[in-house]
C-alpha atoms as a PDB file:
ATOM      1  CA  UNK A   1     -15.473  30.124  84.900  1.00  0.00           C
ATOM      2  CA  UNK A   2     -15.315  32.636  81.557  1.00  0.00           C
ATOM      3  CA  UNK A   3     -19.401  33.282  80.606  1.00  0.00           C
ATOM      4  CA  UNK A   4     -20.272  33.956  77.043  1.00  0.00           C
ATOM      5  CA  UNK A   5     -23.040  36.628  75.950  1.00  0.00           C
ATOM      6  CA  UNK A   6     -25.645  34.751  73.842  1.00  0.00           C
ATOM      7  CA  UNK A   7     -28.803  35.404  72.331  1.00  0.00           C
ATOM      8  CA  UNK A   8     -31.426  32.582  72.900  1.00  0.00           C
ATOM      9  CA  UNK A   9     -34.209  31.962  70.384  1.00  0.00           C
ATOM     10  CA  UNK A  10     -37.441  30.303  72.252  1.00  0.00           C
ATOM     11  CA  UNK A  11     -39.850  27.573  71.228  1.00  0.00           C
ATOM     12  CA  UNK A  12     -43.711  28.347  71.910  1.00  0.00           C
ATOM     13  CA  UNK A  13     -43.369  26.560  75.151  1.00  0.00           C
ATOM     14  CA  UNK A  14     -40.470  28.266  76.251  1.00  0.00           C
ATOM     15  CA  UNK A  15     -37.535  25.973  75.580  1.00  0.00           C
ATOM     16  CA  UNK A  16     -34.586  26.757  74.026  1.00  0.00           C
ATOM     17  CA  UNK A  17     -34.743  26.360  70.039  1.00  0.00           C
ATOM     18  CA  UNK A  18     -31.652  28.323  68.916  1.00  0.00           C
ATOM     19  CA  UNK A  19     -28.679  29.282  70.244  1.00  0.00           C
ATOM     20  CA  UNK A  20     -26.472  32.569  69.118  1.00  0.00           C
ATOM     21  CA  UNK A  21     -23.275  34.028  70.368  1.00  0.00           C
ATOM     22  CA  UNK A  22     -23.625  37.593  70.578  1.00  0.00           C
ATOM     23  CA  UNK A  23     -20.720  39.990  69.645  1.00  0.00           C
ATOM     24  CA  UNK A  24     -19.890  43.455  69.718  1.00  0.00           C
ATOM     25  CA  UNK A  25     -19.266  44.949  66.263  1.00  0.00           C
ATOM     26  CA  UNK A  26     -18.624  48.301  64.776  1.00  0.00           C
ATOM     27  CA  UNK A  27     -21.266  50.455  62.477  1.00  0.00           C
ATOM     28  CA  UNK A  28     -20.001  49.796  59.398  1.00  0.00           C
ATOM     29  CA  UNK A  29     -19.306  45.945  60.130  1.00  0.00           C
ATOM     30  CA  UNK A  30     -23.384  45.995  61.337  1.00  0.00           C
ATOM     31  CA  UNK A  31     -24.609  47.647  58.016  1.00  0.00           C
ATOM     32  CA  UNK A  32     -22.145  44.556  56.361  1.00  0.00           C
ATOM     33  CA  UNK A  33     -23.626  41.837  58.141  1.00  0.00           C
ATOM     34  CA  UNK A  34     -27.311  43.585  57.953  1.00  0.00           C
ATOM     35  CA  UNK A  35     -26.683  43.385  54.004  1.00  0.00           C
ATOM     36  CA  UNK A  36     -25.282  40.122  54.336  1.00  0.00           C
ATOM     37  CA  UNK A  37     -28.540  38.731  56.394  1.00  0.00           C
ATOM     38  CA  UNK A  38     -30.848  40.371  53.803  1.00  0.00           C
ATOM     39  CA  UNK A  39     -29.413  39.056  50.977  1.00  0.00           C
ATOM     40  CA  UNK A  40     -29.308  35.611  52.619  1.00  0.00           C
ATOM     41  CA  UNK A  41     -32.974  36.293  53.465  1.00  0.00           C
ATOM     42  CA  UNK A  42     -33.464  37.309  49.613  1.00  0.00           C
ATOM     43  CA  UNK A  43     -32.068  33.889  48.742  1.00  0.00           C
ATOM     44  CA  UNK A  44     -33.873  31.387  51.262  1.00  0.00           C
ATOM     45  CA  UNK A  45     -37.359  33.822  49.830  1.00  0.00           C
ATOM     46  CA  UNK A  46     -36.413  32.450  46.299  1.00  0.00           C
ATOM     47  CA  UNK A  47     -36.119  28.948  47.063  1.00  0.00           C
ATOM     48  CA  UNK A  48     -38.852  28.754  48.562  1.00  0.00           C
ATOM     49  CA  UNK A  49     -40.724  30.382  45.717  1.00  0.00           C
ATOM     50  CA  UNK A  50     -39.506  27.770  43.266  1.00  0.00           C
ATOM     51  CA  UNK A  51     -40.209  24.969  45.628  1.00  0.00           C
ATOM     52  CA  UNK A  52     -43.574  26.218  46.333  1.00  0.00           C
ATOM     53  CA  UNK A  53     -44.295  26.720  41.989  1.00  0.00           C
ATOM     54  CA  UNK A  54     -42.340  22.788  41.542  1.00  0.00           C
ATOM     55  CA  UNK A  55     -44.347  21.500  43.904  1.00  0.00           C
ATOM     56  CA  UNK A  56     -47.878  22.992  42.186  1.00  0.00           C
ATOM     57  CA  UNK A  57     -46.629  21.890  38.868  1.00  0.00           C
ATOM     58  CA  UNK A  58     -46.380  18.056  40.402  1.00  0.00           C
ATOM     59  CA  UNK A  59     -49.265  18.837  41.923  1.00  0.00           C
ATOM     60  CA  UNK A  60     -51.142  19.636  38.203  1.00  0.00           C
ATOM     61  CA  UNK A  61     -49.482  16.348  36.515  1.00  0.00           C
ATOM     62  CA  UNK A  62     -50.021  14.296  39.411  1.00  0.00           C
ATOM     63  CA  UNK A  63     -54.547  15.715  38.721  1.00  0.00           C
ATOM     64  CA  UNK A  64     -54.003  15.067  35.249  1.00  0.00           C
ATOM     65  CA  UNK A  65     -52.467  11.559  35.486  1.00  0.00           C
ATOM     66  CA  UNK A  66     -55.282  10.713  38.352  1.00  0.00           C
ATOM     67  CA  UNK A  67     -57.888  11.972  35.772  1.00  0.00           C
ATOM     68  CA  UNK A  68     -56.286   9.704  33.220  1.00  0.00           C
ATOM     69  CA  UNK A  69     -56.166   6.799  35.357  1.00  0.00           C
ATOM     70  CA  UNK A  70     -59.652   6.958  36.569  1.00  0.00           C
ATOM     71  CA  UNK A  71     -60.554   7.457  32.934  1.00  0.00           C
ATOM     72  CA  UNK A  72     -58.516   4.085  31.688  1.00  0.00           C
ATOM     73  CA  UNK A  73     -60.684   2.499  34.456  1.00  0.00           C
ATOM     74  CA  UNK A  74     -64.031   3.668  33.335  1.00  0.00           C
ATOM     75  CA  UNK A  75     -63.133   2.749  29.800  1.00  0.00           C
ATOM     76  CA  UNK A  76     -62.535  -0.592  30.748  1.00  0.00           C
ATOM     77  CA  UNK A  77     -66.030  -0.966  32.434  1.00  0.00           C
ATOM     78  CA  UNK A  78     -67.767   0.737  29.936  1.00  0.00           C
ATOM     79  CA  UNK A  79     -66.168  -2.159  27.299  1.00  0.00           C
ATOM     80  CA  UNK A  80     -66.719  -4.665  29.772  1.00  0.00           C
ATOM     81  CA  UNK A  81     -70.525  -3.654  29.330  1.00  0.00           C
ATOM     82  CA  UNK A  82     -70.235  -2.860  33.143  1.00  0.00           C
ATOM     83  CA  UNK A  83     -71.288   0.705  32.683  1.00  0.00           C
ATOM     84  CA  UNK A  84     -73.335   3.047  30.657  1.00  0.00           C
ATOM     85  CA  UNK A  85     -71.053   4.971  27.768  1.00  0.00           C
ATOM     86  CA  UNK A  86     -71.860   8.944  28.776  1.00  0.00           C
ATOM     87  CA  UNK A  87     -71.313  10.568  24.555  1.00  0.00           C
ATOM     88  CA  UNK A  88     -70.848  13.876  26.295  1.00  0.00           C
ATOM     89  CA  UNK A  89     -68.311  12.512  29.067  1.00  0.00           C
ATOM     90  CA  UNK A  90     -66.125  11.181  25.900  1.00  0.00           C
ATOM     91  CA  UNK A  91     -66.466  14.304  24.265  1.00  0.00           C
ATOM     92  CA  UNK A  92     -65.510  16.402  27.020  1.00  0.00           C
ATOM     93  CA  UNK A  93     -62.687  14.230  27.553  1.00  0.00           C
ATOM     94  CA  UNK A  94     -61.533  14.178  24.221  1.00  0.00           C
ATOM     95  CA  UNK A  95     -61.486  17.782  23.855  1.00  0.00           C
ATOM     96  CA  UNK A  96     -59.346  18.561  27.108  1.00  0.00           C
ATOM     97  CA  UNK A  97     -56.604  16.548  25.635  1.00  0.00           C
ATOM     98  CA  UNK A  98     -56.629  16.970  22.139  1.00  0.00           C
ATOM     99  CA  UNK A  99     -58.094  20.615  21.864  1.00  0.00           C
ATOM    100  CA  UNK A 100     -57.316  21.797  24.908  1.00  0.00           C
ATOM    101  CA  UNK A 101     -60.778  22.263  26.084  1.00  0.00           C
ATOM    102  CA  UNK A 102     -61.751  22.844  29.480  1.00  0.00           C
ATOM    103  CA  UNK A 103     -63.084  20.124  31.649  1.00  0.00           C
ATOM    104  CA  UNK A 104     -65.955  20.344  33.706  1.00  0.00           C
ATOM    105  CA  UNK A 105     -66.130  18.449  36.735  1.00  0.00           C
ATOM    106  CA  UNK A 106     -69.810  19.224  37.357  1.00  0.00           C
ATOM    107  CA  UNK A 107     -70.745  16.786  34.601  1.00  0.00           C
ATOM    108  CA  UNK A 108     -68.594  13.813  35.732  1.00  0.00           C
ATOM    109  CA  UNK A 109     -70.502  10.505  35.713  1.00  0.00           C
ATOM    110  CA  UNK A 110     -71.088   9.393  39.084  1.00  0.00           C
ATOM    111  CA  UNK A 111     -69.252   6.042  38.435  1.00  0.00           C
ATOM    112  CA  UNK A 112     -66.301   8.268  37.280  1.00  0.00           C
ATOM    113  CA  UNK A 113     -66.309  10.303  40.255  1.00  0.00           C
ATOM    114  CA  UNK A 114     -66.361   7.117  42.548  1.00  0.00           C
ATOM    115  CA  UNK A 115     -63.251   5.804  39.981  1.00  0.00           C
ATOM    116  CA  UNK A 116     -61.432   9.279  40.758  1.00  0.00           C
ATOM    117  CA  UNK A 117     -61.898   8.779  44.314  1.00  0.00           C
ATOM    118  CA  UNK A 118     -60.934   5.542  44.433  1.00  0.00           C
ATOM    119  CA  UNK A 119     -57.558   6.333  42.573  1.00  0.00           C
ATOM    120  CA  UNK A 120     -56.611   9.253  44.821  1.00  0.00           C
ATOM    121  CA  UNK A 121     -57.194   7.428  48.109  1.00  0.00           C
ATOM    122  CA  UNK A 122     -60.006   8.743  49.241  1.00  0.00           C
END
């Protein structure tokens, strides 16, 4: 029976979770592969950067189209006569999208809030 020299890579609860064979190589073919792992490490760094910034940009248009669906909804009461009309609320509103204002959440109607809630599952 030939045996192979491995290197085994352990789970938290001691099981095997990777599996390497293990080789003997020369100095200058270890500084090639050590260059070779930290570029690869360099690369896997970088995708993960840009997935982590895509995935915060969804994350901002997914807020903003909540915020405008919640807002659709309270529009619709408020014309329905279901709700009070909050001047400042419109205002506010108005000015985040067409001025670029800043929107703050401390002076959402309470109906809005519940609408908001409602829309992102909670």
């Amino acid at each position: 029976m030939k045996e192979k020299l491995v290197a085994i890579k352990y789970d938290s609860v001691n099981k095997c979770e990777e599996l390497l064979i293990v080789k003997n190589v020369q100095d200058n073919q270890y500084k090639t592969l050590k260059n070779e792992e930290n570029e690869h490490k360099e690369f896997e760094l970088k995708k993960e950067q840009e997935l982590i910034k895509k995935v915060n940009e969804n994350k901002e248009k997914i807020t903003k189209l909540e915020y405008i669906i919640a807002k659709s909804i309270y529009d619709n009461f408020v014309d329905r006569g279901l709700l009070e009309d909050n001047a400042e609320f419109q205002q506010m509103f108005y000015d985040m999208i067409f001025n670029k204002g800043e929107f703050d959440i401390t002076k959402l109607p309470k109906e809005f809030e519940t609408i908001l809630n409602y829309v992102r599952g909670y």
